[in-house]
C-alpha atoms as a PDB file:
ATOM      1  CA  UNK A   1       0.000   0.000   0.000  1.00  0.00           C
ATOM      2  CA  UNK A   2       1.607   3.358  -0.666  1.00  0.00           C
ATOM      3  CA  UNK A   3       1.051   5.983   2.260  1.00  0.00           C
ATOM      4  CA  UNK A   4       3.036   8.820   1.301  1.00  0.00           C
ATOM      5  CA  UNK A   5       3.999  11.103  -1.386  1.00  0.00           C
ATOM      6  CA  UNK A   6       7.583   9.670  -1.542  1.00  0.00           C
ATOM      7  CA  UNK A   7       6.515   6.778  -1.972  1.00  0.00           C
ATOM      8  CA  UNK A   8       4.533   7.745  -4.847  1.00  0.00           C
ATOM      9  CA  UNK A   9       7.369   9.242  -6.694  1.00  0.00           C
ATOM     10  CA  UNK A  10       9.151   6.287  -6.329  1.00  0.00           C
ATOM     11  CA  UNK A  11       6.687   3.909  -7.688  1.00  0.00           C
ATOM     12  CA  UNK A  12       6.293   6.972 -10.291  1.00  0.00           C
ATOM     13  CA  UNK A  13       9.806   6.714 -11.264  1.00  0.00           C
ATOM     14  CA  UNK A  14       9.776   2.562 -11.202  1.00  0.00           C
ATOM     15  CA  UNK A  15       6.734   2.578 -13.183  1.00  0.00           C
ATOM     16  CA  UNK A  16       8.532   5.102 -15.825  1.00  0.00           C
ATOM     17  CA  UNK A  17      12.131   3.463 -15.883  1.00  0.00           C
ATOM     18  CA  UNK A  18      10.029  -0.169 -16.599  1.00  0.00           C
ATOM     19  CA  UNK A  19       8.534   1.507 -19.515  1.00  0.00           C
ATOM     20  CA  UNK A  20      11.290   2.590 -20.941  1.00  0.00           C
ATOM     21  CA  UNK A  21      12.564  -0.667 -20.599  1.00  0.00           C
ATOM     22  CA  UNK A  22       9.304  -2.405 -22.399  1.00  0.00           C
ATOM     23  CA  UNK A  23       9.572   0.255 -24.844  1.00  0.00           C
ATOM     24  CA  UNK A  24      13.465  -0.807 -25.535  1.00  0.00           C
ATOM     25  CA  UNK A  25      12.815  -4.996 -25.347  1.00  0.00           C
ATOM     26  CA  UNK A  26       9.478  -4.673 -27.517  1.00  0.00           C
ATOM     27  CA  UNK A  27      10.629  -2.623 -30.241  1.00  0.00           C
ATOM     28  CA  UNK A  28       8.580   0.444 -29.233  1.00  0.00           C
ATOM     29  CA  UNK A  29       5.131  -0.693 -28.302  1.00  0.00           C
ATOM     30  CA  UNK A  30       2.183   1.674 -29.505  1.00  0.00           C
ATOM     31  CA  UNK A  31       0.883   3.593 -26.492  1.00  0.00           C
ATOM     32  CA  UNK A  32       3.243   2.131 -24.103  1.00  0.00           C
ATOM     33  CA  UNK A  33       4.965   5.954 -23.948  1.00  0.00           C
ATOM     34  CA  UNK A  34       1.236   7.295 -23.410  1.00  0.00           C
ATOM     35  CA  UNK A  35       0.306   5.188 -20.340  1.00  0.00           C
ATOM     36  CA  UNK A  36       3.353   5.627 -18.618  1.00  0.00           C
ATOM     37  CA  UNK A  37       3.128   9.026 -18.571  1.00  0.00           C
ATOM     38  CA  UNK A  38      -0.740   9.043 -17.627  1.00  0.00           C
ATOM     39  CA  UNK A  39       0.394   6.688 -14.599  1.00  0.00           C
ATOM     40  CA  UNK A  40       3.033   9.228 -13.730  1.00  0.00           C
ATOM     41  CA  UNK A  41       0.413  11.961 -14.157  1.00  0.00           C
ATOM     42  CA  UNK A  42      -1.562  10.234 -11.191  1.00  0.00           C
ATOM     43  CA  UNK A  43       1.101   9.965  -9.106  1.00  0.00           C
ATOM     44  CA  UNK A  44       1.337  13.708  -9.786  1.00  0.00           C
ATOM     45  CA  UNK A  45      -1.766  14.016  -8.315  1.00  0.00           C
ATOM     46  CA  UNK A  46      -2.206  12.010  -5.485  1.00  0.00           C
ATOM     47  CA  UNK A  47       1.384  13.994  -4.517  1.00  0.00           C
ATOM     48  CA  UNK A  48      -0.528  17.392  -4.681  1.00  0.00           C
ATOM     49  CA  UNK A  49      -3.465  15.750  -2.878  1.00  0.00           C
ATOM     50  CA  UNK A  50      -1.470  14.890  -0.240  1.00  0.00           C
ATOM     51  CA  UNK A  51       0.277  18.342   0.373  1.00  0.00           C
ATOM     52  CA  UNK A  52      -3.084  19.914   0.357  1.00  0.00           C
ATOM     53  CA  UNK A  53      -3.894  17.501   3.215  1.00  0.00           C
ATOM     54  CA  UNK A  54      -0.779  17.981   5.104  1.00  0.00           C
ATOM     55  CA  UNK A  55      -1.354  21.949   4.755  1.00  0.00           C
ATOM     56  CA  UNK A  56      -5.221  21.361   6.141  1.00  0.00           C
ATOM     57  CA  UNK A  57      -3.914  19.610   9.276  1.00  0.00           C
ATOM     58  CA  UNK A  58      -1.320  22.391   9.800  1.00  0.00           C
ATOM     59  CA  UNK A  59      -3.874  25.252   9.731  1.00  0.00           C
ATOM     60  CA  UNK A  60      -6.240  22.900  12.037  1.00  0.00           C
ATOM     61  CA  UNK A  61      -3.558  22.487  14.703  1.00  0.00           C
ATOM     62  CA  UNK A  62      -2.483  26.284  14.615  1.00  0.00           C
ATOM     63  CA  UNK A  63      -6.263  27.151  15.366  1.00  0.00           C
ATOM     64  CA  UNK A  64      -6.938  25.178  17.852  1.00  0.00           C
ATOM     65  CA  UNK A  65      -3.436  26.353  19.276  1.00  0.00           C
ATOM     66  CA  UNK A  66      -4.870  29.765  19.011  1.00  0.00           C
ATOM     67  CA  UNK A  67      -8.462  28.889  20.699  1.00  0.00           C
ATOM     68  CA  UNK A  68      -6.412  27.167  23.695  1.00  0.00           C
ATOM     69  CA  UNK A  69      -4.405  30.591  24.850  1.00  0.00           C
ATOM     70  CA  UNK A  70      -7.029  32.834  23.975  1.00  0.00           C
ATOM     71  CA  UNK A  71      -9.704  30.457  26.229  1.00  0.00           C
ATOM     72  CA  UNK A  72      -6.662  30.523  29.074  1.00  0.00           C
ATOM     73  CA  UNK A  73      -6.610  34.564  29.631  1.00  0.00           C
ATOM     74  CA  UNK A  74      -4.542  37.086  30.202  1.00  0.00           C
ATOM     75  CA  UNK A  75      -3.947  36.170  33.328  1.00  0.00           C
ATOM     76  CA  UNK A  76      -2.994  32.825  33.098  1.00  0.00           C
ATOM     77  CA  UNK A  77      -0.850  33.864  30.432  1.00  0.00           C
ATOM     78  CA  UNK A  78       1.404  35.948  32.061  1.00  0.00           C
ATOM     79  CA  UNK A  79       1.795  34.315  35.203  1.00  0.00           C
ATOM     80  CA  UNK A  80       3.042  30.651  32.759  1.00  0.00           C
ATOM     81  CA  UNK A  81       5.527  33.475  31.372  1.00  0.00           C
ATOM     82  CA  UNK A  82       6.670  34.385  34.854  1.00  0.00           C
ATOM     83  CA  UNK A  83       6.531  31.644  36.508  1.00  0.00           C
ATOM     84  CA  UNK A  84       8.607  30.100  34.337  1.00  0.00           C
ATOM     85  CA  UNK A  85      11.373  32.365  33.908  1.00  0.00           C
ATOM     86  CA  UNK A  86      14.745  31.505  35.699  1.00  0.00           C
ATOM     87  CA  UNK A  87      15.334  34.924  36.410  1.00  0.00           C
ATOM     88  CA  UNK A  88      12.304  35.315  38.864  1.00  0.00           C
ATOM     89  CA  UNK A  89      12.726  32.004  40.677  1.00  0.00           C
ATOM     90  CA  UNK A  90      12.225  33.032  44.584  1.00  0.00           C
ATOM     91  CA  UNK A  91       9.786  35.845  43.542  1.00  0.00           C
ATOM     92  CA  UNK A  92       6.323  35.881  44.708  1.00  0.00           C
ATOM     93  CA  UNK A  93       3.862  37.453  42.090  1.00  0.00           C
ATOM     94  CA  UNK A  94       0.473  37.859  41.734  1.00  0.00           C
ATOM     95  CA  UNK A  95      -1.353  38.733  38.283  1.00  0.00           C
ATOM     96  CA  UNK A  96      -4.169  40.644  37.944  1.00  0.00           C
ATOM     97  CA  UNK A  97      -6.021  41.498  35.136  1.00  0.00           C
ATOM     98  CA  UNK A  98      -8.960  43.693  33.907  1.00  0.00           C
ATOM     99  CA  UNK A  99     -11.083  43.261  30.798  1.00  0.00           C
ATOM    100  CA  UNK A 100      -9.252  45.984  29.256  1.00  0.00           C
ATOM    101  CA  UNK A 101      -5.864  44.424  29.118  1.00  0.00           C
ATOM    102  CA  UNK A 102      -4.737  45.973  32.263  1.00  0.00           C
ATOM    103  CA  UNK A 103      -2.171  43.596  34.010  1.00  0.00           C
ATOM    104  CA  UNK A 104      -1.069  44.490  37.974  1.00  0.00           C
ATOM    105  CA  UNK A 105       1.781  42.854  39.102  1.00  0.00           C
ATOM    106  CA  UNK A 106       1.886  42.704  42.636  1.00  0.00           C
ATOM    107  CA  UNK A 107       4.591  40.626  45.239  1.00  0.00           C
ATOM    108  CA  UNK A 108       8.250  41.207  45.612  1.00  0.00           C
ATOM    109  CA  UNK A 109      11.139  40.271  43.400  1.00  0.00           C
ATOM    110  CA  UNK A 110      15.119  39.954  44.249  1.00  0.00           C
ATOM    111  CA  UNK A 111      16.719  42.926  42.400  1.00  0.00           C
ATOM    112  CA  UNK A 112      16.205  45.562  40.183  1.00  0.00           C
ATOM    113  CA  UNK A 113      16.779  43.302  36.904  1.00  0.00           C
ATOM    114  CA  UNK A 114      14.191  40.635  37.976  1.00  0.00           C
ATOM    115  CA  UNK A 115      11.751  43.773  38.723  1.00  0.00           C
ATOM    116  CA  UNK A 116      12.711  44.486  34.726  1.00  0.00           C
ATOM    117  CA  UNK A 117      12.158  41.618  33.813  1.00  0.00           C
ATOM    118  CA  UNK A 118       9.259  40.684  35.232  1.00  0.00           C
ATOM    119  CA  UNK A 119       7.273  43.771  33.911  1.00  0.00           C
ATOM    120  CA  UNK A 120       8.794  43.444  29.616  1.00  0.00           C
ATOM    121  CA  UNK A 121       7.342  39.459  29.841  1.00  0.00           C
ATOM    122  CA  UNK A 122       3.852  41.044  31.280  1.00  0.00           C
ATOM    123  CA  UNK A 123       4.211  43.255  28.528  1.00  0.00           C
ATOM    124  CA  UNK A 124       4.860  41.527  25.888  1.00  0.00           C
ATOM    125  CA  UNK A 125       1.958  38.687  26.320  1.00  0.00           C
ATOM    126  CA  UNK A 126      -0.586  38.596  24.088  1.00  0.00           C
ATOM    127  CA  UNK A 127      -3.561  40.247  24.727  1.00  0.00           C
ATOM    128  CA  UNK A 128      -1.780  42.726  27.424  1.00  0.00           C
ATOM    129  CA  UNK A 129      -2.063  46.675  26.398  1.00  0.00           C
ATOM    130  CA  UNK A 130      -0.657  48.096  29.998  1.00  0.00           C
ATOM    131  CA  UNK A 131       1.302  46.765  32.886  1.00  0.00           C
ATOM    132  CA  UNK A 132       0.488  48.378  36.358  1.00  0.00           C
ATOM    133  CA  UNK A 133       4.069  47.499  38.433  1.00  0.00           C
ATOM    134  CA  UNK A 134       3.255  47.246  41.998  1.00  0.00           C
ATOM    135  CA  UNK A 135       6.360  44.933  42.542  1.00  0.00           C
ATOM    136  CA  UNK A 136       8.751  45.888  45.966  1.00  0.00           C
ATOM    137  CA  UNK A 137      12.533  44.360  45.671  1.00  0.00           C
ATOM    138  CA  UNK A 138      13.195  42.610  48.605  1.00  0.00           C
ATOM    139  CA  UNK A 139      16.045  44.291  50.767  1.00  0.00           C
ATOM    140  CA  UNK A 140      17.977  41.593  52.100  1.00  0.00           C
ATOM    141  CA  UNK A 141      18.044  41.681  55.426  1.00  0.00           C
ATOM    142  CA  UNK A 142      21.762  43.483  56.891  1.00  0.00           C
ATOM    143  CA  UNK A 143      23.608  40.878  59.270  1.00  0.00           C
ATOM    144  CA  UNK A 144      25.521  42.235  62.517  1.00  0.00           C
ATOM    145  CA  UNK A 145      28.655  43.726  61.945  1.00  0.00           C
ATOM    146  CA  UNK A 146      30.902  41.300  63.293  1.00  0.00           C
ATOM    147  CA  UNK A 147      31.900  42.589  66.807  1.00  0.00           C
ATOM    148  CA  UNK A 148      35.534  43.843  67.829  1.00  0.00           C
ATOM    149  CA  UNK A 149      37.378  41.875  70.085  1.00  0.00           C
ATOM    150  CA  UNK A 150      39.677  43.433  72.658  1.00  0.00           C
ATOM    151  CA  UNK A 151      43.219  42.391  71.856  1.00  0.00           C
ATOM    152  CA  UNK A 152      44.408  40.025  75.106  1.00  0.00           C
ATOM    153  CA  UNK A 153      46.439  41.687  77.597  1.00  0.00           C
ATOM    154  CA  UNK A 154      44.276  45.261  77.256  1.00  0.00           C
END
């Protein structure tokens, strides 16, 4: 059974190589010329067939792609972005958005760059037209300076 287009062209080629042949051991049939090429005209089109199908499926898969992240929201959008940058591991975030495309970030980050960072992916999600950055930077917390010790014998 032939399944792809490959294939096809293979048997295509076979089928046009064996007529030459015929054509050489029987002296030039009549017609032999004429059917080859119709069989190689089929093959033509069960190749084009094919592509056409394989294009269908394509376009099928990228809308359905395109139904599942516009059915998961803005919000869930932007927090899979976030929460699944490296740069913001340790940061707590919370997303919140309005019907207008409004995203607040809210929670603390480690620095200055994850801050950044965190507000261009919000940004730059689909269906996003402003990012409200409520984000603090977390301080960390100063140790004790270490204490002097009097030198012995003082």
């Amino acid at each position: 059974m032939i399944r792809t287009g490959w294939d096809r062209v293979a048997v295509a080629t076979l089928l046009a190589a064996l007529g030459l042949l015929a054509n050489r051991a029987l002296g030039q049939e009549p017609g032999l010329g004429r059917r080859v090429g119709e069989k190689l005209d089929e093959a033509g089109a069960a190749i084009r067939r094919d592509v056409g199908k394989a294009g269908d499926a394509m376009r099928e898969g990228f809308h359905k792609a395109k139904a599942s992240i516009n059915a998961m929201g803005i919000e869930g959008r932007v927090y899979g972005r976030l929460r699944w940058d490296k740069a913001l591991d340790g940061a707590t975030l919370d997303v919140s958005a309005a019907k207008d495309g409004t995203v607040t970030l809210t929670g603390t980050v480690a620095d200055a760059l994850a801050k950044a960072k965190a507000v261009r992916l919000a940004a730059d999600t689909v269906g996003v037209a402003r990012v409200v950055d409520q984000l603090a930077i977390t301080t960390p917390t100063p140790s004790a300076p270490p204490r002097a010790t009097p030198a012995p014998g003082r």
